[in-house]
C-alpha atoms as a PDB file:
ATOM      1  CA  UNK A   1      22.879  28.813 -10.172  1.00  0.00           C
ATOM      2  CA  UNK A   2      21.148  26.053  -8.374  1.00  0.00           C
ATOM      3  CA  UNK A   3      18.898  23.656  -8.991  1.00  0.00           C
ATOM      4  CA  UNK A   4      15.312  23.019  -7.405  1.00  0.00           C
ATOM      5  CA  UNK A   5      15.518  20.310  -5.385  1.00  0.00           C
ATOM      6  CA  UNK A   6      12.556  17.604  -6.269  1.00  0.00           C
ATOM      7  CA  UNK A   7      10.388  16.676  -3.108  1.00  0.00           C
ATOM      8  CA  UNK A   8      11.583  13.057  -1.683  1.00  0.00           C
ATOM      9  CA  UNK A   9       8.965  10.814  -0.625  1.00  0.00           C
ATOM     10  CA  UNK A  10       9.987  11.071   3.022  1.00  0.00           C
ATOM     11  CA  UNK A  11       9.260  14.468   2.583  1.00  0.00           C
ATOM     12  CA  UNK A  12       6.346  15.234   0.065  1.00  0.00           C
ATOM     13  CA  UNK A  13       5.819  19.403  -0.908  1.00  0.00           C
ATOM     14  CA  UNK A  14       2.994  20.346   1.104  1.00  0.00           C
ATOM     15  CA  UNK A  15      -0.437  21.227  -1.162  1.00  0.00           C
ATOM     16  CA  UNK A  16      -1.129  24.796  -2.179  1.00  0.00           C
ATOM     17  CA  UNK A  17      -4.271  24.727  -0.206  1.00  0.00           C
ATOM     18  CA  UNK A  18      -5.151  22.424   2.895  1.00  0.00           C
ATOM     19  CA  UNK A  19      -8.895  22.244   1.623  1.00  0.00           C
ATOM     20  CA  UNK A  20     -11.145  23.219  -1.322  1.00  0.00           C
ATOM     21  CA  UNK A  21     -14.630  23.565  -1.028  1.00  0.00           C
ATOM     22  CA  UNK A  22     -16.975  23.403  -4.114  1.00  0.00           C
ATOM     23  CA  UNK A  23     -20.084  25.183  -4.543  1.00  0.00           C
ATOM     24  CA  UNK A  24     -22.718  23.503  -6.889  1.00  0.00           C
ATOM     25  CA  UNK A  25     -24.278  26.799  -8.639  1.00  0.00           C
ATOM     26  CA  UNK A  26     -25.605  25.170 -11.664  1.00  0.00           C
ATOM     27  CA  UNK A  27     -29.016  26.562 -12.973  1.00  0.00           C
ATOM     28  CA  UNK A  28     -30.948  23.885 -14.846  1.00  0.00           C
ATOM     29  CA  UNK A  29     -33.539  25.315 -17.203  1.00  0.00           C
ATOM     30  CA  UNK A  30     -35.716  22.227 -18.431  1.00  0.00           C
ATOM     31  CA  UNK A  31     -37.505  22.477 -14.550  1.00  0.00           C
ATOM     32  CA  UNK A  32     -35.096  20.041 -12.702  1.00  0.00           C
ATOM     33  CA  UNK A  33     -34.068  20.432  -9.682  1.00  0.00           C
ATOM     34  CA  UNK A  34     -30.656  22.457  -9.128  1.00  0.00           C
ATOM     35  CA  UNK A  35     -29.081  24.299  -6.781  1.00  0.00           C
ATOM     36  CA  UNK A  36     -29.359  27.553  -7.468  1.00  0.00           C
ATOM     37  CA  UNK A  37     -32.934  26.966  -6.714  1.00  0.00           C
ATOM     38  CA  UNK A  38     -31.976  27.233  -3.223  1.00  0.00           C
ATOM     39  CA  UNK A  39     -29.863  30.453  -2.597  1.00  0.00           C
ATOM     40  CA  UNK A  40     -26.162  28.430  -3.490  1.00  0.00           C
ATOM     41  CA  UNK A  41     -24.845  31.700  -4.779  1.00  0.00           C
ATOM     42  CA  UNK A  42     -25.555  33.710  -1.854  1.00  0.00           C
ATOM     43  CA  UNK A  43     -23.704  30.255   0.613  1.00  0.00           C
ATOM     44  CA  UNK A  44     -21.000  30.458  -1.400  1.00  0.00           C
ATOM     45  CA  UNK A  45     -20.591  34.192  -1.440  1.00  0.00           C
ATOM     46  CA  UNK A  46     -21.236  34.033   2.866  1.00  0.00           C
ATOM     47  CA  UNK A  47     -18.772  31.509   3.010  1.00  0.00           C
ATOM     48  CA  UNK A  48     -15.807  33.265   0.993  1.00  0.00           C
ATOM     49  CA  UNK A  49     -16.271  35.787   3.662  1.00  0.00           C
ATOM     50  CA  UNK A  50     -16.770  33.868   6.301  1.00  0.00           C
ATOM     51  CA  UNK A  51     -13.168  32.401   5.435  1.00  0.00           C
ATOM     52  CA  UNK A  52     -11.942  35.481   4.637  1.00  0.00           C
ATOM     53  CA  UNK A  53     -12.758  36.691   8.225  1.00  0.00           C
ATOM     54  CA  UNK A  54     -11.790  33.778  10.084  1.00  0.00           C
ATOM     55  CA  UNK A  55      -8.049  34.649   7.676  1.00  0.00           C
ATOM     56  CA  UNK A  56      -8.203  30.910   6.459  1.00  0.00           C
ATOM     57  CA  UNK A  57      -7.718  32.225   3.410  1.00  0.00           C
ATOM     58  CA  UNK A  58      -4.633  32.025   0.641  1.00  0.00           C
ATOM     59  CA  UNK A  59      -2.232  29.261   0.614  1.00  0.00           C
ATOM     60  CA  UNK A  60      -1.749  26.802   2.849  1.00  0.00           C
ATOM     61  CA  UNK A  61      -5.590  27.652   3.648  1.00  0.00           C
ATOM     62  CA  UNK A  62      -8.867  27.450   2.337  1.00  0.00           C
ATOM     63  CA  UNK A  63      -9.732  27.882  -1.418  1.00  0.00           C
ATOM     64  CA  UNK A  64     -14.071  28.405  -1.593  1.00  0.00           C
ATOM     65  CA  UNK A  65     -15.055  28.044  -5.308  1.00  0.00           C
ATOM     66  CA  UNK A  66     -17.966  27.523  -7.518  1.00  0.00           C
ATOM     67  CA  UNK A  67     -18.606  24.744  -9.627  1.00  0.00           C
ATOM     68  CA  UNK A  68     -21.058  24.052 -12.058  1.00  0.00           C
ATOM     69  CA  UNK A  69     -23.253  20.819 -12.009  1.00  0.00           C
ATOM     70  CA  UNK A  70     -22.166  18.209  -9.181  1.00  0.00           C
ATOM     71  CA  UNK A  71     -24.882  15.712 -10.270  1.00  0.00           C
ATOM     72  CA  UNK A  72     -26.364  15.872  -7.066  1.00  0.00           C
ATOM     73  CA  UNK A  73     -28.987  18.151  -7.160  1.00  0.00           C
ATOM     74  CA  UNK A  74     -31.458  16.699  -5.832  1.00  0.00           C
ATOM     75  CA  UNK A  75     -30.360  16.679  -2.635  1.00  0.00           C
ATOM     76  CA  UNK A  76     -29.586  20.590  -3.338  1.00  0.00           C
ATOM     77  CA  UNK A  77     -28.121  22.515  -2.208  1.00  0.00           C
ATOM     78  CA  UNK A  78     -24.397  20.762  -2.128  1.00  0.00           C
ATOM     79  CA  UNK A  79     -21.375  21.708  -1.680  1.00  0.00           C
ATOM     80  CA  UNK A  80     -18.422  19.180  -1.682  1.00  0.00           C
ATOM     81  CA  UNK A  81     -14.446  19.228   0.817  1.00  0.00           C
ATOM     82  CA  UNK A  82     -11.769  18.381  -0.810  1.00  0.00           C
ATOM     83  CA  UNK A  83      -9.612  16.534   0.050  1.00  0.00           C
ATOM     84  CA  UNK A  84     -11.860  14.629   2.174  1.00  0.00           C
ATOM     85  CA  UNK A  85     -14.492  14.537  -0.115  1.00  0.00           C
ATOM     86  CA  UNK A  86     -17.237  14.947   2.187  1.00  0.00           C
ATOM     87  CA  UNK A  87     -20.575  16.041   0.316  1.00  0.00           C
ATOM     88  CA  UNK A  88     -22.403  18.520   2.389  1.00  0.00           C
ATOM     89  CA  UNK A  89     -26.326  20.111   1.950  1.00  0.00           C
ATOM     90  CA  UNK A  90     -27.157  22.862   3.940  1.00  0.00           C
ATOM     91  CA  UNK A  91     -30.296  25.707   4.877  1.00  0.00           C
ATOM     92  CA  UNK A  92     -28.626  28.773   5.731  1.00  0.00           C
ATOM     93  CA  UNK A  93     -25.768  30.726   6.344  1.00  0.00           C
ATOM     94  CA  UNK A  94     -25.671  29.061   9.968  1.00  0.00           C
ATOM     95  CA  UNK A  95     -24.831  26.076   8.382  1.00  0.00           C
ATOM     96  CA  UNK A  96     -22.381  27.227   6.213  1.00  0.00           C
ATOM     97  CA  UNK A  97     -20.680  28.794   9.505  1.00  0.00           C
ATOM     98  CA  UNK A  98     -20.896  25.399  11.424  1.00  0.00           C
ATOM     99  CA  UNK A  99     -19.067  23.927   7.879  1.00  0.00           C
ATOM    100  CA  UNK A 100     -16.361  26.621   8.344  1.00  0.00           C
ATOM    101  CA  UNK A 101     -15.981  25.973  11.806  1.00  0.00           C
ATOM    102  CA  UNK A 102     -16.061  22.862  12.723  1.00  0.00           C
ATOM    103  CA  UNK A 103     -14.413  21.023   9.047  1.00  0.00           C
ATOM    104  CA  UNK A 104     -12.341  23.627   7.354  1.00  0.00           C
ATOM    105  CA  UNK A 105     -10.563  24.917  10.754  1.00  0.00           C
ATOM    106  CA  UNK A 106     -11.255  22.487  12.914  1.00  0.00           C
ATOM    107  CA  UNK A 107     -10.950  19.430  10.278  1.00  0.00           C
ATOM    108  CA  UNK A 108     -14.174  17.669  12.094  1.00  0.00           C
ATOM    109  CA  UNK A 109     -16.838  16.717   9.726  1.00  0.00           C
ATOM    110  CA  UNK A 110     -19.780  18.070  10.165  1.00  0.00           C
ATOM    111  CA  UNK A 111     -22.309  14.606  10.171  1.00  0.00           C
ATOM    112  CA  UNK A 112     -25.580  16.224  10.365  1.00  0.00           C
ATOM    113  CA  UNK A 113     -24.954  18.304   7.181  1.00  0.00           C
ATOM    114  CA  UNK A 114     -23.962  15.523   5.729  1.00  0.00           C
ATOM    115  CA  UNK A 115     -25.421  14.549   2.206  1.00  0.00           C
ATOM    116  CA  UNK A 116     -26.415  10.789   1.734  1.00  0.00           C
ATOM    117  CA  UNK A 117     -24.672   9.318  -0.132  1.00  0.00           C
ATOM    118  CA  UNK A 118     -27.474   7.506  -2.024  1.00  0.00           C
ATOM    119  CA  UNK A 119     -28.737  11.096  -3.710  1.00  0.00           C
ATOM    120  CA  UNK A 120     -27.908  11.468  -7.194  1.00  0.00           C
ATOM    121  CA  UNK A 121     -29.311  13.688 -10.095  1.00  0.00           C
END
């Protein structure tokens, strides 16, 4: 029987998935903003698709899932890349496709989607 070998740091194991993207779906029901207010579930179900299509999917891929409050609503919808950690808002599925595109295959950040980073709650 052998033994696993632990990774060494010259050579680190490589992460289950290359990126996660979070979905902010929370629903806030004392009238605050949130971002299901603005069609999040329907982006987040367009863009498990879209990476589904594009077969970015599984590991060593793309992992699309939903997350409940961000605390950045107000800048809603959001949706966040790990593990960049670039905070994205976005209008339509068009802009979830230039998102899949451009950062989650082609690793470019996507700087007019970006969120500011001043918005909070």
């Amino acid at each position: 029987m052998t033994t696993p070998t632990a990774p060494s740091p010259s050579r680190p194991t490589p992460p289950y998935f290359e990126r996660h993207i979070f979905f902010c779906l929370n629903e806030r029901k004392n009238g605050e903003a949130s971002c299901s207010q603005h069609h999040a579930q329907e982006a987040f179900d367009h863009c498990k698709r879209a990476i589904r299509e594009a077969n970015l999917n599984g590991p060593g891929g793309v992992r699309v899932n939903k997350a409940g409050c961000l605390d950045r609503c107000s800048g809603g919808p959001v949706a966040v890349v790990y593990p960049e950690g670039v905070w994205y808002t976005y209008v339509d599925t068009d802009d979830i496709d230039e998102i899949v595109r451009s950062h989650l295959k082609g690793g470019q950040v996507v700087h007019r989607l970006e969120l500011d980073p001043g918005v909070g709650r």
